[in-house]
Protein backbone atom coordinates (compact mmCIF):
# COMPACT_ATOMS: atom_id res chain seq x y z
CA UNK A 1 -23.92 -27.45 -11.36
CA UNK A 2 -20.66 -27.65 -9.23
CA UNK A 3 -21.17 -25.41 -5.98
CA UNK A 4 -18.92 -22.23 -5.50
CA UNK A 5 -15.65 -23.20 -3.22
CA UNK A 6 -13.72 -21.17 -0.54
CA UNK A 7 -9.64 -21.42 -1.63
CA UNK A 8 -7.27 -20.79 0.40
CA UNK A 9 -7.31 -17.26 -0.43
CA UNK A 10 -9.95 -15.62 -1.93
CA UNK A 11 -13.68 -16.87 -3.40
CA UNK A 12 -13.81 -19.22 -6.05
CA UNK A 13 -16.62 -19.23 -8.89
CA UNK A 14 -18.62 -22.12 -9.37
CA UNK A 15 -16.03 -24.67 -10.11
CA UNK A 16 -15.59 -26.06 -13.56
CA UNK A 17 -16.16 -30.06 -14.71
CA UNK A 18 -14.30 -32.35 -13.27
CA UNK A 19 -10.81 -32.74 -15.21
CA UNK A 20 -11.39 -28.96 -17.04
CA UNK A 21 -8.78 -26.49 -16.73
CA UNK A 22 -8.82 -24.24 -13.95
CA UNK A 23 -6.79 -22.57 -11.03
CA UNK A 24 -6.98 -24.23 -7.87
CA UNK A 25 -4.73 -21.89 -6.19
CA UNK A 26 -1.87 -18.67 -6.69
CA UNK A 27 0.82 -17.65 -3.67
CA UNK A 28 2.67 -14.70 -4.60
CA UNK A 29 6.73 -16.64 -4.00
CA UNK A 30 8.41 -13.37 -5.09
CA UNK A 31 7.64 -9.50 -5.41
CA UNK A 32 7.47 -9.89 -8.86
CA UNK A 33 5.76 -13.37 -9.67
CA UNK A 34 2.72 -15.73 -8.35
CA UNK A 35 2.83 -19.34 -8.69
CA UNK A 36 -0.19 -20.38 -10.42
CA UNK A 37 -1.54 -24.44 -9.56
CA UNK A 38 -3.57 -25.67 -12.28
CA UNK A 39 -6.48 -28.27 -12.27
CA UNK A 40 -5.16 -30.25 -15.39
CA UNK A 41 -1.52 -29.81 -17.06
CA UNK A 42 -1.81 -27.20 -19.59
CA UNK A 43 -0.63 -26.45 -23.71
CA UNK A 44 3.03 -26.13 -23.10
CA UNK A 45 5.05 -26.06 -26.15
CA UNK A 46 5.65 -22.78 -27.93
CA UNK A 47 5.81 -18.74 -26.36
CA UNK A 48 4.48 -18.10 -30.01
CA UNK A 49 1.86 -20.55 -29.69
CA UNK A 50 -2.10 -19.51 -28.94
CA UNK A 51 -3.47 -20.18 -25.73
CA UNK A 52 0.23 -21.97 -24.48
CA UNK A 53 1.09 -21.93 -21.19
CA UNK A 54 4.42 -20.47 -22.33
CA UNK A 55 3.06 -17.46 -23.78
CA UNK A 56 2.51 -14.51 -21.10
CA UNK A 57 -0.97 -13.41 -23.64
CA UNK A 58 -2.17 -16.61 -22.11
CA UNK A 59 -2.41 -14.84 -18.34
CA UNK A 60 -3.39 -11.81 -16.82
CA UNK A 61 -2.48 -10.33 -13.31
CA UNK A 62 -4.27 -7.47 -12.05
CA UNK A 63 -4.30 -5.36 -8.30
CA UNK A 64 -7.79 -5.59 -6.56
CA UNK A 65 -7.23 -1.87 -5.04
CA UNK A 66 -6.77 0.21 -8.02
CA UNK A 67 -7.51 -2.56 -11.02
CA UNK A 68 -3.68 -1.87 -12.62
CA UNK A 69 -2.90 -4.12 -14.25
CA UNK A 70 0.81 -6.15 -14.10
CA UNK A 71 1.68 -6.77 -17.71
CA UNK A 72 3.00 -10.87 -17.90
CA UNK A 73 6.34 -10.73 -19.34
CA UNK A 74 7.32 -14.74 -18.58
CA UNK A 75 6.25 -17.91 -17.43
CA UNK A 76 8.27 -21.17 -16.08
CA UNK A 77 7.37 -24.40 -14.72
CA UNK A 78 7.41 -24.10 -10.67
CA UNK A 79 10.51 -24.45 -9.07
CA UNK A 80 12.70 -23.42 -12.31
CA UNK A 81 14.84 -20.51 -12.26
CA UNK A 82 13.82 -17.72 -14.56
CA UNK A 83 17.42 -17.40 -15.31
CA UNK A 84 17.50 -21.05 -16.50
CA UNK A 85 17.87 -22.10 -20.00
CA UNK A 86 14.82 -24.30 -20.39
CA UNK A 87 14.47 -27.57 -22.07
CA UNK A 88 10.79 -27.31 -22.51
CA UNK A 89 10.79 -31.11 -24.06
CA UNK A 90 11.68 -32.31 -20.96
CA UNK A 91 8.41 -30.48 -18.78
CA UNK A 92 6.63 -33.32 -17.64
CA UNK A 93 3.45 -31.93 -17.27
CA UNK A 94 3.47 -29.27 -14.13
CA UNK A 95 0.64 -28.28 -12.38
CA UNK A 96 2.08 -25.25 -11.04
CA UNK A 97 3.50 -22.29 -13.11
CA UNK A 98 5.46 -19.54 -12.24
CA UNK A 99 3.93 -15.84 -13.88
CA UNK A 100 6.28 -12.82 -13.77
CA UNK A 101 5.34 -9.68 -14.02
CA UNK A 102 7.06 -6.50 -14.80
CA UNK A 103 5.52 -4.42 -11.93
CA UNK A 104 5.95 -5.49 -8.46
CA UNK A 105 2.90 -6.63 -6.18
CA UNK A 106 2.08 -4.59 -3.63
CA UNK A 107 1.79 -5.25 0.19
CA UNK A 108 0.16 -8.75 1.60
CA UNK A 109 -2.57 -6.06 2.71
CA UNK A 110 -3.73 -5.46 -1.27
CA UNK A 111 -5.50 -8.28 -3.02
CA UNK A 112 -4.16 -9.23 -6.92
CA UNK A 113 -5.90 -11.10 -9.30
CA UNK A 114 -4.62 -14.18 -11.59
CA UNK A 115 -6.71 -14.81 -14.97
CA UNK A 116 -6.54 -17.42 -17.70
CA UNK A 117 -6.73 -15.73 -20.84
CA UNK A 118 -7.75 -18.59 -23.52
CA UNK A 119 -5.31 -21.11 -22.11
CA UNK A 120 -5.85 -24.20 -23.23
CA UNK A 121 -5.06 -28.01 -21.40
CA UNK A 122 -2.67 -30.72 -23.19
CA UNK A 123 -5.17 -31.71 -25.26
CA UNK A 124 -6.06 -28.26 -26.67
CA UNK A 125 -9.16 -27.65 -25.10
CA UNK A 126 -9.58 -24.14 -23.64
CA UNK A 127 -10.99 -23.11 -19.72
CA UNK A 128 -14.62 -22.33 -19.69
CA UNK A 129 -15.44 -19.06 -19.66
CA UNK A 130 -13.26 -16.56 -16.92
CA UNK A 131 -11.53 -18.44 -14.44
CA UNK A 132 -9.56 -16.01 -12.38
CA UNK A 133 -8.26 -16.66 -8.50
CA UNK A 134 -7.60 -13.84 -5.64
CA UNK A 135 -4.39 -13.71 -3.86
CA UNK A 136 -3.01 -11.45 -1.60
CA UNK A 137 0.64 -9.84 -2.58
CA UNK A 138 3.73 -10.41 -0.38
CA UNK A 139 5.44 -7.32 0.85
CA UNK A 140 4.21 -6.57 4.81
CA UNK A 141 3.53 -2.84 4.65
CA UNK A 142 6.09 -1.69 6.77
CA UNK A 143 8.55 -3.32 4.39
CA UNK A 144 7.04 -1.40 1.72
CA UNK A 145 9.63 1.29 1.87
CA UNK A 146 11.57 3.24 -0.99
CA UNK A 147 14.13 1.37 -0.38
CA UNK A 148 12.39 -2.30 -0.47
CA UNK A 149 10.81 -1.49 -3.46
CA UNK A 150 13.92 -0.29 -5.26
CA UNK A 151 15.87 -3.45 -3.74
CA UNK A 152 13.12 -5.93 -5.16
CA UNK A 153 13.22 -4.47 -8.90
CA UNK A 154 14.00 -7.26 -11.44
CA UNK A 155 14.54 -4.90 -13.95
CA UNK A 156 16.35 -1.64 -14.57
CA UNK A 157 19.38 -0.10 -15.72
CA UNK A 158 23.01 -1.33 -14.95
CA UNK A 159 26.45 -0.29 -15.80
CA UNK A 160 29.84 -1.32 -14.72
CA UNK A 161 31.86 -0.42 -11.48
CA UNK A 162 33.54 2.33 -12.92
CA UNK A 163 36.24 3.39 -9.74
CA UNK A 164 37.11 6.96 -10.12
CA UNK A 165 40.32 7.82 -10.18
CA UNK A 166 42.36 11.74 -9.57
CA UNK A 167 43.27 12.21 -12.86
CA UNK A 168 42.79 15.67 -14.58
CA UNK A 169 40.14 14.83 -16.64
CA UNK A 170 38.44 12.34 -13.85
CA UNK A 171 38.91 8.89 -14.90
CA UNK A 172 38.24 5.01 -13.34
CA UNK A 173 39.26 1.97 -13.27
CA UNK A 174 36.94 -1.36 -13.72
CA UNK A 175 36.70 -3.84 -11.18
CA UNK A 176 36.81 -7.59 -11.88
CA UNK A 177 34.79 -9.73 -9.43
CA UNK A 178 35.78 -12.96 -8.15
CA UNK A 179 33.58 -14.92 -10.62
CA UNK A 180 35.79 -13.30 -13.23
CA UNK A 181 33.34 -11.26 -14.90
CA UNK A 182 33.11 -7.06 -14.29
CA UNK A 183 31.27 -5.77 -11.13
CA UNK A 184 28.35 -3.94 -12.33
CA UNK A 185 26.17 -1.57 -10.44
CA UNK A 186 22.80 -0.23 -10.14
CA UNK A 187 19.96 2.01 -8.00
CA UNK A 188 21.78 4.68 -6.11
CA UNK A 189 25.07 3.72 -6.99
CA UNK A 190 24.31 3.81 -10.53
CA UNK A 191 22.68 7.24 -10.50
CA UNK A 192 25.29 8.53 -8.48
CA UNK A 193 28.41 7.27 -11.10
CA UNK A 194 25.67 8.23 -14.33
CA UNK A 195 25.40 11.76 -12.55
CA UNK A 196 29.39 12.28 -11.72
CA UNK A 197 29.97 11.02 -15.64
CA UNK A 198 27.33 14.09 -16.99
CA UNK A 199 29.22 16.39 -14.38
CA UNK A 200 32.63 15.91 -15.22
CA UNK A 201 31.74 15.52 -19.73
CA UNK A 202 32.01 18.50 -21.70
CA UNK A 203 29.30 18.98 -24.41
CA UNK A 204 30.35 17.97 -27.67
CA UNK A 205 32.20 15.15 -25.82
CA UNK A 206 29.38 12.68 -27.19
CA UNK A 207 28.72 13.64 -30.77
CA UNK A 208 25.20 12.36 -30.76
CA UNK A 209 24.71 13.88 -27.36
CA UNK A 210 25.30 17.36 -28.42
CA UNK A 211 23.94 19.08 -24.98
CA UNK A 212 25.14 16.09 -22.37
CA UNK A 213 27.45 17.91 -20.06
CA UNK A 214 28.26 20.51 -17.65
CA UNK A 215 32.03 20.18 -18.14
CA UNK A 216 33.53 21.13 -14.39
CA UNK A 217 37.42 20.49 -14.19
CA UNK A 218 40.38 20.03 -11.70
CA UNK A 219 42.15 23.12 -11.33
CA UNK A 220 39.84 25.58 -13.43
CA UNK A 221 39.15 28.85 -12.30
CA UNK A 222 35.56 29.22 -10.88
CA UNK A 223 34.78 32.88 -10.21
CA UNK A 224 32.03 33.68 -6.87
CA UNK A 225 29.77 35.24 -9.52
CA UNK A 226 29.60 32.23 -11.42
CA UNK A 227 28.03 29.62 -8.49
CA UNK A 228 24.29 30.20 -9.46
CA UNK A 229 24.37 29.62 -12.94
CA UNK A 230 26.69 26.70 -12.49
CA UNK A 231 24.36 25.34 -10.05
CA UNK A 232 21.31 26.04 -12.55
CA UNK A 233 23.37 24.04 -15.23
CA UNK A 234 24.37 21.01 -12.80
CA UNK A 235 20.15 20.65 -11.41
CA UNK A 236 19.14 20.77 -15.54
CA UNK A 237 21.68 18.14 -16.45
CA UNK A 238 21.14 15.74 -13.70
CA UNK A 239 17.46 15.76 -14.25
CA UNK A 240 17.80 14.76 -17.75
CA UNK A 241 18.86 11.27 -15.93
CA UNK A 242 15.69 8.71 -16.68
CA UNK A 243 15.50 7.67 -13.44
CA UNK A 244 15.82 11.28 -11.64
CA UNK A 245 12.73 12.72 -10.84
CA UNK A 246 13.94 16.21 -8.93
CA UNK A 247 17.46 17.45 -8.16
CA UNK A 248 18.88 20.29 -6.27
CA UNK A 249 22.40 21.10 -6.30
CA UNK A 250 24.28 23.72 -4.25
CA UNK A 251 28.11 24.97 -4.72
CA UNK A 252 30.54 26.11 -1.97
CA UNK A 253 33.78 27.99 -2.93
CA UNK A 254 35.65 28.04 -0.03
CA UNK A 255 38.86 30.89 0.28
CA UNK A 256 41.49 28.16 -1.05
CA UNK A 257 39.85 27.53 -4.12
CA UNK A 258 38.62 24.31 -3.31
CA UNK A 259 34.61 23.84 -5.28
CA UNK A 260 32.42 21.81 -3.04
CA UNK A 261 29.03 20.71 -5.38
CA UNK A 262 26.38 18.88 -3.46
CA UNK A 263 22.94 17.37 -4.70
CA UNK A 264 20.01 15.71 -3.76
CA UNK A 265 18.59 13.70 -5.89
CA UNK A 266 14.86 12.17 -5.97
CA UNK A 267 14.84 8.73 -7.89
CA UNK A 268 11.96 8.55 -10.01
CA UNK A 269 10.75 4.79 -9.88
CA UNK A 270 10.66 5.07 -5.74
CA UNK A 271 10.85 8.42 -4.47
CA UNK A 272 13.92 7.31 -2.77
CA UNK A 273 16.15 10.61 -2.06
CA UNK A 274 20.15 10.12 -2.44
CA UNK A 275 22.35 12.75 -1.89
CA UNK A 276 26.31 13.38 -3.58
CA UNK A 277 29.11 15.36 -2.80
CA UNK A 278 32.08 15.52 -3.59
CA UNK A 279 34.72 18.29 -4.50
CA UNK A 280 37.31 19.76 -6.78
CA UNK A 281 40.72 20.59 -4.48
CA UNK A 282 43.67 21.92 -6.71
CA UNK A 283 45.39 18.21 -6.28
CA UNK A 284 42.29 16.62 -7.70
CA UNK A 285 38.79 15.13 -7.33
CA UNK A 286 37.74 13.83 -3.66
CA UNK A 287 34.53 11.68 -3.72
């Protein structure tokens, strides 16, 4: 029987036959994928296909720490951008494969786990038994921040660069960028223009929204007695954002008419607190 190995990182079990599928090694490359080197090339030729190399059933990644695991949603040759359209005829047999996952790896301090999960070699024949490989993940802790871990999401929601404009109701311009497609936005900036679009809509506005909306306007009376409720209504709306966990909102009236509104904002998939203010001045809307 083969003798257990020390990897680069992380024990090894007893190593398979020689020329059987197994891992020989996994570096975490990005916060949200581990390259994976393989013993032998592996099945490559359908996502659909059992025990293919393409299909992300075929892997598992898991954290050490807590034993969550990162659900596989792709998997590329190394050194091919997941963006890429991929001519998977053309693969000439890679040893290393790229695994992304949909949550991000934690700190270089936590140690993840890469599994096979019946994937077989060219020739169709699966890896015997478990064969799994320890890696460490890639943030430093101190870059671990809200602000990392919101900056290194793949994944989340987007919208286009919506300028606003003083206009009575508030509207924006788009902004083209100099690839000639539409800036789009996300994270903060996202929440903040998704937050000043439920602030400024009306309900009804969206018939299949029937309750989106608190419906403030340029130039309409706002009476002292009339702050606390409106700042009740403004905290319940924002919330209903996905990605806002907690929100409190306060309003200023000042003696010239002039509505101040200010919130912070908690986003949900950090913890990263954002705050926005902005007012309502008889000429129009001031970000």
């Amino acid at each position: 029987m083969p003798e257990a190995g020390i990897g680069a990182v992380g024990i090894l079990a007893p190593g398979p036959a020689l020329g059987a599928l197994a891992i020989t090694g996994a570096t975490a490359i990005r916060t949200h994928a581990v390259r994976v080197t393989l013993s032998v090339p592996p099945l490559a030729q359908s996502v659909a296909r059992d025990g293919d190399a393409f299909n992300p059933a075929s892997w598992a990644v898991a954290r050490l720490d807590t034993g969550a695991a990162l659900p596989v949603r792709a998997i590329l040759p190394g050194n091919v951008a997941p963006d890429t359209v991929l001519d998977r005829l053309a693969i000439n047999d890679p040893l290393e494969w790229d695994v992304y996952v949909s949550s991000p790896l934690a700190s270089s301090n936590v140690q993840h786990r890469v599994s096979l999960v019946g994937l077989r070699d060219a020739g169709g024949t699966p890896a015997a038994g478990v064969v799994t490989f320890d890696f460490p993940g890639l943030l430093d802790e101190g870059l671990a921040t809200p602000d990392a871990r919101l900056a290194s999401r793949r994944q989340g929601q987007r919208d286009l660069l919506n300028v606003p404009t003083p206009r009575n109701p508030p509207g924006g311009t788009m902004v083209v960028g100099a690839n000639g497609d539409y800036v789009t936005v996300e994270g903060p900036v996202l929440i903040r223009n998704l937050i000043f679009r439920r602030l400024f809509s009306r309900p009804g506005d969206f018939f299949h929204l029937p309750d989106y909306g608190v419906g403030l306007r340029v130039k309409e009376t706002v009476l002292p007695a009339d702050l606390p409720r409106l700042a009740r209504l403004v905290e319940s709306q924002v919330k209903r954002e996905p990605e806002v966990e907690a929100a409190r909102a306060s309003l200023l009236l000042s003696a010239s008419g002039v509505l101040t509104v200010k919130i912070a904002v908690r986003l949900r998939p950090t913890g990263q607190v954002t705050n926005l203010s902005f007012a309502l001045p008889d000429a129009g809307v001031s970000l």
